[in-house]
N, C-alpha and C. Protein backbone atom coordinates (compact mmCIF):
# COMPACT_ATOMS: atom_id res chain seq x y z
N UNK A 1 -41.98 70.22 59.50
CA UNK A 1 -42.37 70.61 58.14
C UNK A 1 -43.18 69.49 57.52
N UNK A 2 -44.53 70.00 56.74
CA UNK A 2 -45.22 68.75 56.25
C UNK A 2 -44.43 68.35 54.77
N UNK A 3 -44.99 67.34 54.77
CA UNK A 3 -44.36 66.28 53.54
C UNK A 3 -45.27 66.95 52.45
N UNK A 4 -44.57 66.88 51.38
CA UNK A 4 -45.27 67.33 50.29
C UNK A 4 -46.31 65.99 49.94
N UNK A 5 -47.49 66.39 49.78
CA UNK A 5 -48.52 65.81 49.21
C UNK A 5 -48.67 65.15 48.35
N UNK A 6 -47.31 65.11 47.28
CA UNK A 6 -47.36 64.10 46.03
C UNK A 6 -46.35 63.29 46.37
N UNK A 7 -45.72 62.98 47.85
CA UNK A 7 -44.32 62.16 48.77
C UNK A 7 -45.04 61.22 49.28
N UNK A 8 -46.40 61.31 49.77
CA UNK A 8 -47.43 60.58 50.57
C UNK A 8 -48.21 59.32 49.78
N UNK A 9 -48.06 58.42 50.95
CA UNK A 9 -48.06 57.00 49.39
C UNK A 9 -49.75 57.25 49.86
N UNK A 10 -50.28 56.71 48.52
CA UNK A 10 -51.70 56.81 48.06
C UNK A 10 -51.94 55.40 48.71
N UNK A 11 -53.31 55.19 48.83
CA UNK A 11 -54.26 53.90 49.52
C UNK A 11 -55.00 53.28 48.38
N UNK A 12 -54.74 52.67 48.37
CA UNK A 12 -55.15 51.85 47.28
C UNK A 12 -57.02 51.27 47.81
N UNK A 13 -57.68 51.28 47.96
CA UNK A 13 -58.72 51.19 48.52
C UNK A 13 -59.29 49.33 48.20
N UNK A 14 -58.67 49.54 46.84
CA UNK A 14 -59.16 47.66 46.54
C UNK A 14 -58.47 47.00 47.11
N UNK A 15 -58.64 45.64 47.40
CA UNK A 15 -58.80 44.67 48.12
C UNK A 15 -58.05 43.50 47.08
N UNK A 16 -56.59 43.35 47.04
CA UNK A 16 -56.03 42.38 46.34
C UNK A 16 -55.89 40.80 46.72
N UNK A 17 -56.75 39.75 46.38
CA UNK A 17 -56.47 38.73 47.27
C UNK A 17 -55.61 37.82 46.10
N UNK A 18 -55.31 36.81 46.95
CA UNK A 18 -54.28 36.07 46.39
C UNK A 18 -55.31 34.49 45.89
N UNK A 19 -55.09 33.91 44.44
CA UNK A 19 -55.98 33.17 44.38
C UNK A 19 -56.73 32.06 45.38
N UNK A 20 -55.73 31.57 46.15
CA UNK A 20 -55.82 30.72 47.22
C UNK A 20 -56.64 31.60 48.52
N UNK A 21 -56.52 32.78 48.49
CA UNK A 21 -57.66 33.83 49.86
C UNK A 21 -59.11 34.23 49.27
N UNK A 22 -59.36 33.85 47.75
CA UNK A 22 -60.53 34.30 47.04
C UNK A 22 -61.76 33.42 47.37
N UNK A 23 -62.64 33.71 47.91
CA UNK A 23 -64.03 33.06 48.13
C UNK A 23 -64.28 32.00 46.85
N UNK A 24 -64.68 31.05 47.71
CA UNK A 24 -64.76 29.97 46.81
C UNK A 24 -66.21 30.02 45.94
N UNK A 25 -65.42 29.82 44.71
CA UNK A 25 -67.17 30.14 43.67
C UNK A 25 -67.23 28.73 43.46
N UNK A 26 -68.20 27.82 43.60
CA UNK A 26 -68.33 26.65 42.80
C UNK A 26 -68.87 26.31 41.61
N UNK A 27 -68.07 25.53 40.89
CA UNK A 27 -68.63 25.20 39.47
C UNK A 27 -69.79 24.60 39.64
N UNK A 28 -70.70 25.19 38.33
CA UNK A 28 -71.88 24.52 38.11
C UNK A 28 -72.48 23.49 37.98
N UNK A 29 -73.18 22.65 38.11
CA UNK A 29 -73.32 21.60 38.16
C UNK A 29 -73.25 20.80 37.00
N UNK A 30 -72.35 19.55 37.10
CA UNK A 30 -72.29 19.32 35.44
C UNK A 30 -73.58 18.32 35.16
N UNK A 31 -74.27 18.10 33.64
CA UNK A 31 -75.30 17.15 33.57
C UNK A 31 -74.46 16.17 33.05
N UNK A 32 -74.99 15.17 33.45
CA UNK A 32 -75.15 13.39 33.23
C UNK A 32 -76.45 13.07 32.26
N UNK A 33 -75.67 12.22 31.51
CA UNK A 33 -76.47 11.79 30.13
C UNK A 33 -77.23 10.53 30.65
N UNK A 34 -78.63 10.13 30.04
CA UNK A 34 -79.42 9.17 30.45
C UNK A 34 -79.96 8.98 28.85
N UNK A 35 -80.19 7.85 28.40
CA UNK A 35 -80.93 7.35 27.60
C UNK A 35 -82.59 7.01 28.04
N UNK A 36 -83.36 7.27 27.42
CA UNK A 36 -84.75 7.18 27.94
C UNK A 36 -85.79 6.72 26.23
N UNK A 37 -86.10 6.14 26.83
CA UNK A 37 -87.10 4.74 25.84
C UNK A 37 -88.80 4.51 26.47
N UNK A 38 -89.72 5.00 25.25
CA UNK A 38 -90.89 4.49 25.59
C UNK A 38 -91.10 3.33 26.22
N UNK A 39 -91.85 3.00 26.96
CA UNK A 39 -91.66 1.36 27.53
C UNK A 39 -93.24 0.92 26.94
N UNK A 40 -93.48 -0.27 26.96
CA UNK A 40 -95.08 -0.83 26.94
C UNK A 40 -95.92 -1.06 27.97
N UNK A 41 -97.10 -0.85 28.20
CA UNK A 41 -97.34 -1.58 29.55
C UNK A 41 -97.15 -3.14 29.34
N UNK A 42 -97.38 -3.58 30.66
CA UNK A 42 -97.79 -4.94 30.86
C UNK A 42 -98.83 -5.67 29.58
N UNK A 43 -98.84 -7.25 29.62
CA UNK A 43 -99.32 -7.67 28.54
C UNK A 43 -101.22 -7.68 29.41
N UNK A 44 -101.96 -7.52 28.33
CA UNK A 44 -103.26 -6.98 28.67
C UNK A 44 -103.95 -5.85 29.09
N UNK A 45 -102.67 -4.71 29.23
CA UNK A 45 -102.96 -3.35 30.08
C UNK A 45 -103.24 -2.67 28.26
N UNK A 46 -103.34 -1.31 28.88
CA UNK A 46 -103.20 -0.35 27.90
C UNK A 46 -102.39 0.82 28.92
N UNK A 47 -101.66 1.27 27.30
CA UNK A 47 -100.53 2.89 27.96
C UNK A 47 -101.47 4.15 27.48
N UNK A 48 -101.42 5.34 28.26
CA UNK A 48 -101.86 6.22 27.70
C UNK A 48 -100.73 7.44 27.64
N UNK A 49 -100.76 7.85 26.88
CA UNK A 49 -99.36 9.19 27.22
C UNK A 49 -100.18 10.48 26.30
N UNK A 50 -99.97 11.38 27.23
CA UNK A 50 -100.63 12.53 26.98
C UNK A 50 -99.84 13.66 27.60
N UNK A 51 -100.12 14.71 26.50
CA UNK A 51 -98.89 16.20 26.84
C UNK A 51 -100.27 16.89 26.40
N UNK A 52 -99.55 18.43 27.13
CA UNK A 52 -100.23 19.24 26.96
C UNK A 52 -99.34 20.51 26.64
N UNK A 53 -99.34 21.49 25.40
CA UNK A 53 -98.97 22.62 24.95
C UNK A 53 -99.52 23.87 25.40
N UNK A 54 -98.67 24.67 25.51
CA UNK A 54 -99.14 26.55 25.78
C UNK A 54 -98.32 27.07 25.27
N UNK A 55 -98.48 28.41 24.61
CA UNK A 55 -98.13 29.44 24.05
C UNK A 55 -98.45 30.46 24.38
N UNK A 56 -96.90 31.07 24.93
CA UNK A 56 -97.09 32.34 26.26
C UNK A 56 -96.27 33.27 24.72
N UNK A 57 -96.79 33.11 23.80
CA UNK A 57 -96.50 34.45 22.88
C UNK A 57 -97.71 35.33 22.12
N UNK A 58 -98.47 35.40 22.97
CA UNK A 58 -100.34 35.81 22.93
C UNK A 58 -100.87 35.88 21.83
N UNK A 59 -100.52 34.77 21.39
CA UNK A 59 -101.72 33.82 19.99
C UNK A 59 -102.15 33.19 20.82
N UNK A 60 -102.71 32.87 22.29
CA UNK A 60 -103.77 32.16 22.62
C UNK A 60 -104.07 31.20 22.55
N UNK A 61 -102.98 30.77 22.07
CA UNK A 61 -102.88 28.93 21.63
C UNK A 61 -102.22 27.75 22.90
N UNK A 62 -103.45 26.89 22.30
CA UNK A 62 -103.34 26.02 23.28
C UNK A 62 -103.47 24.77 22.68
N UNK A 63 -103.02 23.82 22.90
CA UNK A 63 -103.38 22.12 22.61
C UNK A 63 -103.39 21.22 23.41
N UNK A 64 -103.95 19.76 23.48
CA UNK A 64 -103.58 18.68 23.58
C UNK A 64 -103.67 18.01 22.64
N UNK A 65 -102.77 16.58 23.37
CA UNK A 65 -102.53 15.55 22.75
C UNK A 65 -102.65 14.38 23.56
N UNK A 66 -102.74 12.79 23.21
CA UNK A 66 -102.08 11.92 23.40
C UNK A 66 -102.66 10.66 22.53
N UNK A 67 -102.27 9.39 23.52
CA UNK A 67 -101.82 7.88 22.29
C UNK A 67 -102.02 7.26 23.32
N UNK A 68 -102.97 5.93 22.98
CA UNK A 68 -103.17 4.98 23.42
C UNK A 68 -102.50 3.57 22.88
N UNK A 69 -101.93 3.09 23.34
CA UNK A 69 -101.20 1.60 22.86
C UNK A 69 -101.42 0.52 23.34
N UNK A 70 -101.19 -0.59 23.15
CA UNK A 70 -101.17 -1.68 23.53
C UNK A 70 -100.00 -2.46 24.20
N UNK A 71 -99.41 -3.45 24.29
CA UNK A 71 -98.17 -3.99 25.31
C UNK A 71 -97.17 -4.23 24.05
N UNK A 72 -97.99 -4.35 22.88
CA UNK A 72 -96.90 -4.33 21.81
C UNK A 72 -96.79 -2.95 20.87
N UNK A 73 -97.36 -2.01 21.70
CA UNK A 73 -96.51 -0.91 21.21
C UNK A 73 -97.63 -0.70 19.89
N UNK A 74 -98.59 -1.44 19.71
CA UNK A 74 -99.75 -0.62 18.29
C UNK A 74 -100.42 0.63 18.80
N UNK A 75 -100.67 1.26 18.07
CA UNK A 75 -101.43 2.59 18.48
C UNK A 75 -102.88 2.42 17.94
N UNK A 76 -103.60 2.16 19.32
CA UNK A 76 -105.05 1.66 19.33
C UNK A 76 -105.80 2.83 18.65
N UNK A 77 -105.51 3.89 19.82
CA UNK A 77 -106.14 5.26 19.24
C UNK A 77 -105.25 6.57 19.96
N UNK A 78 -105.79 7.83 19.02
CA UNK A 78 -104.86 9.02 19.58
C UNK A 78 -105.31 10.11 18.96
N UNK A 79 -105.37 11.13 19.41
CA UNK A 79 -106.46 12.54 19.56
C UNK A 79 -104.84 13.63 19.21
N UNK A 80 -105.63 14.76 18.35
CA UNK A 80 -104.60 15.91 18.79
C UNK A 80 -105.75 17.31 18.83
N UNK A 81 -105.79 17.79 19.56
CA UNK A 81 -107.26 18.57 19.63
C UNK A 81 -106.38 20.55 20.08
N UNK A 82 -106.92 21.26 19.92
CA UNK A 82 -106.64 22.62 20.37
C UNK A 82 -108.08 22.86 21.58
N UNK A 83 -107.45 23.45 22.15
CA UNK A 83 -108.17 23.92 23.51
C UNK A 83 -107.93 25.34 23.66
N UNK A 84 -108.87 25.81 25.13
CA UNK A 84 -108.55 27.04 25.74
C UNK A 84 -107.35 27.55 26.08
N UNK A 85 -106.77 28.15 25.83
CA UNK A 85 -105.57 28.92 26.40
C UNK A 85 -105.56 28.73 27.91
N UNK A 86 -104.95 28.44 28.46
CA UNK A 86 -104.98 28.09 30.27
C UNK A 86 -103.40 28.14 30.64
N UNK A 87 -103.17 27.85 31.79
CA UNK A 87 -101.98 27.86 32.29
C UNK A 87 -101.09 26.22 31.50
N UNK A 88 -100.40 25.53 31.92
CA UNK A 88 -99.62 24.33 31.65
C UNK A 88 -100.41 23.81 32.45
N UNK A 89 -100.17 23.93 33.61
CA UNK A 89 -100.57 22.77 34.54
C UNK A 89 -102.29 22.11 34.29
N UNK A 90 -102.99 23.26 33.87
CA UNK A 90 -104.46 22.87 33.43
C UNK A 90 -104.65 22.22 32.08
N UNK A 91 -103.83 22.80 31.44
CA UNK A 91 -103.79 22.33 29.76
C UNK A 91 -103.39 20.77 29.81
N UNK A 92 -102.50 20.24 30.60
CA UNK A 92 -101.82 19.28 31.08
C UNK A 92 -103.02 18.33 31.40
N UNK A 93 -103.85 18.71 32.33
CA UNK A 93 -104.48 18.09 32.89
C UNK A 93 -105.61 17.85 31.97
N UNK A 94 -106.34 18.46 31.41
CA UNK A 94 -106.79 18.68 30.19
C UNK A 94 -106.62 17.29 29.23
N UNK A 95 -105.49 17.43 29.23
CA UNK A 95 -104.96 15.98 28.02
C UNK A 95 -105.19 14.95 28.36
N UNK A 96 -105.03 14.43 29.73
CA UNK A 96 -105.15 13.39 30.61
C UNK A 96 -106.90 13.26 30.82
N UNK A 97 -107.30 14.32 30.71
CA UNK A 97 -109.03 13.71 30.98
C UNK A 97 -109.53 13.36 29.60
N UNK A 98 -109.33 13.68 29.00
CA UNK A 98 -109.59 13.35 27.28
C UNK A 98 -108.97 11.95 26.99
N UNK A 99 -107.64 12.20 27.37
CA UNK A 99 -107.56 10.62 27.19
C UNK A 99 -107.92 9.94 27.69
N UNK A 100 -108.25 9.89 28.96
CA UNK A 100 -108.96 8.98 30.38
C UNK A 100 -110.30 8.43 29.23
N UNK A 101 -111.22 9.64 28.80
CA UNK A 101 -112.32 9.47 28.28
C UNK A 101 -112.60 8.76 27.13
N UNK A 102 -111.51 8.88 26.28
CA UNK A 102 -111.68 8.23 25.02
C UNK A 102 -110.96 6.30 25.22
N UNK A 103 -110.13 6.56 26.44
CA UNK A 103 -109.99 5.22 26.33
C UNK A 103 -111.10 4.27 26.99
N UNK A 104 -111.83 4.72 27.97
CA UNK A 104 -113.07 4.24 28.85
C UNK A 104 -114.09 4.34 27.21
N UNK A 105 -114.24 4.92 26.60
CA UNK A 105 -115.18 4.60 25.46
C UNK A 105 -115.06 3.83 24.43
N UNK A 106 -113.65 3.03 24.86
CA UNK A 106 -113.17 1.83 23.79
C UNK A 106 -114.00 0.95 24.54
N UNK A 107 -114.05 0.70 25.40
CA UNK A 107 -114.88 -0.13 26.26
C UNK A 107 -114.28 -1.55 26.05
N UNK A 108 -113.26 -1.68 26.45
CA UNK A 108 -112.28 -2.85 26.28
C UNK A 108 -112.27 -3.29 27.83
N UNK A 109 -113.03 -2.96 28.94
CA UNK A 109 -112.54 -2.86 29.86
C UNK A 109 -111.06 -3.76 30.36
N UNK A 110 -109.94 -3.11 29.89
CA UNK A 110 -108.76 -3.35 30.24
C UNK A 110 -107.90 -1.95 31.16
N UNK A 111 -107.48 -3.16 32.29
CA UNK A 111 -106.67 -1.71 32.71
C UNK A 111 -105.39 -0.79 32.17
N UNK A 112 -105.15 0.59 33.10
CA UNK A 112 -104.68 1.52 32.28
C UNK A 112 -103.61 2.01 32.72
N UNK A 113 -102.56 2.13 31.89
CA UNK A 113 -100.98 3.54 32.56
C UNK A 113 -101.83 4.49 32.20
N UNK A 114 -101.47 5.79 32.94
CA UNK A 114 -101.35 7.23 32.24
C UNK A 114 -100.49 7.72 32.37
N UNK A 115 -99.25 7.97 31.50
CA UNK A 115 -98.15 8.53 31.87
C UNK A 115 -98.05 9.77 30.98
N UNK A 116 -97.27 10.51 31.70
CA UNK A 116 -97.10 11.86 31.01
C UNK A 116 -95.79 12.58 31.64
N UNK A 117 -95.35 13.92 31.00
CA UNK A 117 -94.13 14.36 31.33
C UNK A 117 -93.88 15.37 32.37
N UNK A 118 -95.69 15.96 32.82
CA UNK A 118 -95.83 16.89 33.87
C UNK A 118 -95.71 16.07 35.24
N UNK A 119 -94.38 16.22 36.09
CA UNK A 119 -94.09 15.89 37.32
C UNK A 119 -95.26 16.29 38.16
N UNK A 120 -95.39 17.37 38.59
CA UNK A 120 -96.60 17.60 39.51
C UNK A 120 -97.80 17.37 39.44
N UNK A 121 -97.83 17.02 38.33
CA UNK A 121 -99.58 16.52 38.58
C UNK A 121 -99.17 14.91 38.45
N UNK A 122 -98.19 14.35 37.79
CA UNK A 122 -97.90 12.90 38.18
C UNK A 122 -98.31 12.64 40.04
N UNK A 123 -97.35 12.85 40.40
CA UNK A 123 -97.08 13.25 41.89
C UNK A 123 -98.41 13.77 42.93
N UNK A 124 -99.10 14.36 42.29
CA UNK A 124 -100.58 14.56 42.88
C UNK A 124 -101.41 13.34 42.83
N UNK A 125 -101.51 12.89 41.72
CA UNK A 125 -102.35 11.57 41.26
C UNK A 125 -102.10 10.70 42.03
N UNK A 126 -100.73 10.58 42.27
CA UNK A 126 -100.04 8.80 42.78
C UNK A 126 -100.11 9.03 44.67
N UNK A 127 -100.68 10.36 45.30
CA UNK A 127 -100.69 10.81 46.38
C UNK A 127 -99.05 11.32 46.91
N UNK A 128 -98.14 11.20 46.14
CA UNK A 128 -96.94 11.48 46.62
C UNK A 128 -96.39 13.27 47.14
N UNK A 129 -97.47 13.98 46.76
CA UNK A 129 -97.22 15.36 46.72
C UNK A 129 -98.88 16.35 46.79
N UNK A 130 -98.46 17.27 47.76
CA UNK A 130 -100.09 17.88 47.75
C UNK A 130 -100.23 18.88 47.07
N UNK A 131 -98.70 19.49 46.77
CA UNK A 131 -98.44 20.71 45.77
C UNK A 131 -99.92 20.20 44.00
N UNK A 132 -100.14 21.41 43.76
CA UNK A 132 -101.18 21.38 43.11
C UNK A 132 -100.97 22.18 41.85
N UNK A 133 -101.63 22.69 40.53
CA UNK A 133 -101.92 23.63 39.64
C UNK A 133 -103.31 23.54 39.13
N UNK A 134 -104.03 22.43 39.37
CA UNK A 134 -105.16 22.22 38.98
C UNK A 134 -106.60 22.80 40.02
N UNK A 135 -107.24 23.12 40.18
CA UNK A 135 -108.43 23.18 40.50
C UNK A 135 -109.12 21.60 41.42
N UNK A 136 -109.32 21.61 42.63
CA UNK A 136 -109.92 20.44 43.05
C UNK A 136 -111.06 19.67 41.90
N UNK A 137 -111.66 20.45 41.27
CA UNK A 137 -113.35 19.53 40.96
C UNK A 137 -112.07 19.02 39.81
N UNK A 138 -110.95 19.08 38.93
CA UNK A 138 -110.34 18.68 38.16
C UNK A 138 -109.79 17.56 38.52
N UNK A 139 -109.07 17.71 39.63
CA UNK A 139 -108.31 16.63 40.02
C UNK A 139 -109.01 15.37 40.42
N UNK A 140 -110.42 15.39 40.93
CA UNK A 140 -111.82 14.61 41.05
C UNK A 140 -112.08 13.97 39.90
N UNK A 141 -112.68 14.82 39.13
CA UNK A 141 -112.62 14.26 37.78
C UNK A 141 -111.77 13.29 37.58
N UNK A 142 -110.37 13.64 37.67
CA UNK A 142 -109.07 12.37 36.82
C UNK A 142 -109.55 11.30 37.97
N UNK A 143 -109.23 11.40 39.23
CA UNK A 143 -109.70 10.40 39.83
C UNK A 143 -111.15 9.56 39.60
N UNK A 144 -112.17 10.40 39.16
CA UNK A 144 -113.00 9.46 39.24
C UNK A 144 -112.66 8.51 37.51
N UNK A 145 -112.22 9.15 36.74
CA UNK A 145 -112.09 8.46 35.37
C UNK A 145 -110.97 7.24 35.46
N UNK A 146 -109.95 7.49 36.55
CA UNK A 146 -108.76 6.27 36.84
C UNK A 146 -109.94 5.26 37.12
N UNK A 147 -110.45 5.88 38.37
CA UNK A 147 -111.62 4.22 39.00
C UNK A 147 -112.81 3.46 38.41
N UNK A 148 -112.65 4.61 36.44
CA UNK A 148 -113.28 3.32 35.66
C UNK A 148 -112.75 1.81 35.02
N UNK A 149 -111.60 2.40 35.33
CA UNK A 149 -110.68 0.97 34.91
C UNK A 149 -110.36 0.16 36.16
N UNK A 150 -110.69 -1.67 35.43
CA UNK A 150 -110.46 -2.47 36.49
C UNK A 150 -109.01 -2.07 37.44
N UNK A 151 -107.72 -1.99 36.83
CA UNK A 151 -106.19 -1.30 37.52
C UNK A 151 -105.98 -0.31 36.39
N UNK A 152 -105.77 0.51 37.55
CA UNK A 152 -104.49 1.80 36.99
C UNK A 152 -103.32 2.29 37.73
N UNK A 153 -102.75 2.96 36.93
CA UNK A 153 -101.51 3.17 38.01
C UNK A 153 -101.36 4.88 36.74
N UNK A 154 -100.54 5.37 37.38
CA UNK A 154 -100.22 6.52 37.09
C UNK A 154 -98.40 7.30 36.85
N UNK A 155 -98.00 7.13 35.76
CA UNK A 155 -96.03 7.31 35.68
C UNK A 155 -95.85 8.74 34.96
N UNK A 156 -94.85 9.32 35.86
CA UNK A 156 -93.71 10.57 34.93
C UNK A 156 -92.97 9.69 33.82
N UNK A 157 -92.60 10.83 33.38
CA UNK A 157 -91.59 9.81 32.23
C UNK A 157 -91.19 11.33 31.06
N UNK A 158 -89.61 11.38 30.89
CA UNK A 158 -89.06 12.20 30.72
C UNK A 158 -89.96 12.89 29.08
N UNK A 159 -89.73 14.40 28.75
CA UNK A 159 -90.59 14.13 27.20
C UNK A 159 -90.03 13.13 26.22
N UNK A 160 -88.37 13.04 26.62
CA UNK A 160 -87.81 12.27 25.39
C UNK A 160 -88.53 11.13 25.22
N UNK A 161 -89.45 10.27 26.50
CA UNK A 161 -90.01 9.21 26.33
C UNK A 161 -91.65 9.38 26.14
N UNK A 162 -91.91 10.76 25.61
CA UNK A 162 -93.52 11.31 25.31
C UNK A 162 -93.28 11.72 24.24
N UNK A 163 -92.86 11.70 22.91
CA UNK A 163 -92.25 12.00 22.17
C UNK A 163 -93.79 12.01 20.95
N UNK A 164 -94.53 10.84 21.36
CA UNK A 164 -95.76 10.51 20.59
C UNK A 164 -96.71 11.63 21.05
N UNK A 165 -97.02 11.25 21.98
CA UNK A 165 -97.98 13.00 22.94
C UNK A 165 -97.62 13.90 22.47
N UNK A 166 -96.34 14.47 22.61
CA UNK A 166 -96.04 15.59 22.21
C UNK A 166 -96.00 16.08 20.88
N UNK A 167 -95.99 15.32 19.96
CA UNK A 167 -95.77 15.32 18.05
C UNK A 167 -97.14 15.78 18.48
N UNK A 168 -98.58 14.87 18.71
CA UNK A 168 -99.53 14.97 18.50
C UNK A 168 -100.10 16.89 18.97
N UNK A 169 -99.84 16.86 19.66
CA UNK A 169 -100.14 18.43 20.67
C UNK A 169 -99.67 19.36 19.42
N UNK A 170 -98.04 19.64 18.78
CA UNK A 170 -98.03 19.97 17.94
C UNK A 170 -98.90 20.17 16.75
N UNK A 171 -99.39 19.08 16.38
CA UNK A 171 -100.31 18.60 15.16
C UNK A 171 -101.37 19.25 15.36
N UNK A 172 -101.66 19.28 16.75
CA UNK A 172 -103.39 20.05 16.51
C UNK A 172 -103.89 21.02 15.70
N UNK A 173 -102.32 21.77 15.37
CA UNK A 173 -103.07 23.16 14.65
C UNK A 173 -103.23 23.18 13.01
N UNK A 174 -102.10 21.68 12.86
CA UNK A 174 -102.46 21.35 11.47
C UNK A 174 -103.80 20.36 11.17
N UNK A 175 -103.47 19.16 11.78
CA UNK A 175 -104.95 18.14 11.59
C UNK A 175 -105.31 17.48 13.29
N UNK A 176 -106.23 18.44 13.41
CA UNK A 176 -107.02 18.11 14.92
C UNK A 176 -107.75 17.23 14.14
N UNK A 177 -108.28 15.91 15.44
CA UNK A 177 -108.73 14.98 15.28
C UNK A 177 -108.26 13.95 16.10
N UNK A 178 -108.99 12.78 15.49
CA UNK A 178 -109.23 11.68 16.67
C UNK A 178 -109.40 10.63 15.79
N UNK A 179 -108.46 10.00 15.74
CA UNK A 179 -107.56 8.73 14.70
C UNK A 179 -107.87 7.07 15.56
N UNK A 180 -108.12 6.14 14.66
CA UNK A 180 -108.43 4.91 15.49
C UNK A 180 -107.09 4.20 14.67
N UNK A 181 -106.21 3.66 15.44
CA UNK A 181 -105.31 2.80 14.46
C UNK A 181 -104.07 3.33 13.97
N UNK A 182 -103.45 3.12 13.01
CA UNK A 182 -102.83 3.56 12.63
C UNK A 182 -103.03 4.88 11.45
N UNK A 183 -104.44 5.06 11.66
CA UNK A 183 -105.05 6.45 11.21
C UNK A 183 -103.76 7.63 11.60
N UNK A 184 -103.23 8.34 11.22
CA UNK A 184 -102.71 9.25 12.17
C UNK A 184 -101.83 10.10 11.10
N UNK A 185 -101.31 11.09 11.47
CA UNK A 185 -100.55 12.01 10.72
C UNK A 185 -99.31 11.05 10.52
N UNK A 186 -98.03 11.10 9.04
CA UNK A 186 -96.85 10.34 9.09
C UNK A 186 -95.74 10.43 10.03
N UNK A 187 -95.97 12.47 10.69
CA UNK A 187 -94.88 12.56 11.59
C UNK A 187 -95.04 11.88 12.44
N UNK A 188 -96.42 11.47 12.84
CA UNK A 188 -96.60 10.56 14.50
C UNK A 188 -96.74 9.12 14.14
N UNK A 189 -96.77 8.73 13.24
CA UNK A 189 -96.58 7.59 12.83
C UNK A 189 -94.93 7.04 13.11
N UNK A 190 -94.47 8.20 12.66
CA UNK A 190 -92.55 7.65 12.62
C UNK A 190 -92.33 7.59 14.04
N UNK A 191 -92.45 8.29 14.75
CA UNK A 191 -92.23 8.25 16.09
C UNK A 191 -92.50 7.94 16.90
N UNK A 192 -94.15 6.72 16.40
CA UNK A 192 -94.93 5.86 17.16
C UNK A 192 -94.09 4.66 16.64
N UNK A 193 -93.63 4.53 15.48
CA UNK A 193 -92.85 3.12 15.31
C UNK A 193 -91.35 3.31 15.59
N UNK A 194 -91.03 4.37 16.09
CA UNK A 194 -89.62 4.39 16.98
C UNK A 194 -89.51 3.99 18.26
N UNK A 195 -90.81 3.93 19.00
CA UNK A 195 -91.33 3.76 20.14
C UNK A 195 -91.28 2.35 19.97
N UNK A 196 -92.17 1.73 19.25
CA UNK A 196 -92.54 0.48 19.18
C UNK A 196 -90.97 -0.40 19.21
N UNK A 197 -90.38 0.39 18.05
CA UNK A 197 -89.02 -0.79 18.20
C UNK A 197 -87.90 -0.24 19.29
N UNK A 198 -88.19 0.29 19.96
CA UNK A 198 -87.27 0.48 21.42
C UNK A 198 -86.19 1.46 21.51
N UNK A 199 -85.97 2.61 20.02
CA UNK A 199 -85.06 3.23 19.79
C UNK A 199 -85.28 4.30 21.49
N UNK A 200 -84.30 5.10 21.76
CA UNK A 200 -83.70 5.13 22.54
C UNK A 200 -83.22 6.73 22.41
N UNK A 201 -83.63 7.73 23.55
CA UNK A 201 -82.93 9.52 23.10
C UNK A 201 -82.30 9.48 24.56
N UNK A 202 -81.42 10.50 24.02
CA UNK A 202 -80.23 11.26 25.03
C UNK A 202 -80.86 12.37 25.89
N UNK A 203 -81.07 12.17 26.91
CA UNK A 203 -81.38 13.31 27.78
C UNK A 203 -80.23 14.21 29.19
N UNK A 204 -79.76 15.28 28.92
CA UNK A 204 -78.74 15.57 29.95
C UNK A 204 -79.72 15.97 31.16
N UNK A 205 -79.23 15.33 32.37
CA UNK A 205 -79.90 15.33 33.58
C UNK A 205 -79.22 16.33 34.71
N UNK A 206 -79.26 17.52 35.22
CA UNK A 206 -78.24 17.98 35.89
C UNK A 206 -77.99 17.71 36.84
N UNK A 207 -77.10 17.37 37.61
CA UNK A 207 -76.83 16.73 39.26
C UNK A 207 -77.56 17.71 40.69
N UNK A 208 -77.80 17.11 41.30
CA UNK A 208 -78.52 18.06 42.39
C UNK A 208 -76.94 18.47 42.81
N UNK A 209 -76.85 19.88 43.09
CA UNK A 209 -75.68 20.52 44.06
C UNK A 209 -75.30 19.99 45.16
């Protein structure tokens, strides 16, 4: 005789594991805090730091920026200009030839940093990486404008430590222009003399997995 049909134990079809049999999920990676500080160049060099802005909310807006200094941290000269709408990596690059240009037209012939916060085109410049975003005749260009200065060298450096570049890029859409001195808007002024006296931002860094 068959078993009645509601006597018959049901199958549970899910899969109950016990916490210790559960696939291991790993926690995310936690970030580590770093302090990061404009530095100066060397005494007789000049720094250049230059960012470049995009706006992927189709106002078409685009900027650069950057700041030229001295080893004590004065701000010789510094540009905040609006440009073509382009990708980052060009807009980027963009900033860096402008500044290349305006500092070769101080005609100080002193050599030059260019530091900025875009890793990959750092990394292209210094030969460390062949990965690209720029256009060859671009990347020519920066090179040939480095080999107007007697030494250059070329540094990343986190934004917290581009902080001047970047105010400026902002600024373009209020007062574009090209400032000798301490000419300059007050916001980039404050944050060019935060630089100067060595103040110091928090950046969380996340651990490689």
């Amino acid at each position: 005789m068959a078993c009645p049909t509601s006597l018959l134990p049901t199958c549970d079809r899910r899969l109950h594991l016990s916490p210790a049999a559960r696939p291991f999920q790993p926690s995310p990676p936690s970030p580590r805090f770093v302090m990061v500080r404009w530095t100066p160049p060397p005494f007789g060099w000049l720094k250049l730091n230059f960012d470049g802005s995009v706006h992927n909310d189709g106002s078409g807006r685009a900027s650069i920026g950057g700041v030229i200094r001295d080893s004590m941290g004065c701000v010789v000269l510094s540009f905040a200009e609006k440009t073509e709408h382009s990708t980052v990596g060009i807009v980027e690059a963009r900033a860096l030839i402008r500044g290349l240009q305006l500092a070769r037209g101080l005609g100080l012939g002193m050599p030059v940093v260019a530091e900025g916060d875009d890793l990959v085109l750092v990394q292209l410049l210094r030969g460390e990486e062949t990965q690209t975003r720029i256009p060859v005749a671009m990347q020519q260009e920066i090179v040939a404008l480095l080999r107007c200065f007697p030494e250059r060298d070329v540094r990343h450096v986190y934004r917290e430590g581009n902080m001047v570049a970047h105010t400026l890029c902002r600024q373009a859409y209020l007062y574009p222009g090209v400032w000798a001195g301490a000419l300059v808007p007050s916001v980039v002024w404050a944050k060019a003399e935060d630089d100067r006296r060595g103040v110091a931002h928090q950046r969380a860094v996340v651990r490689a997995a």
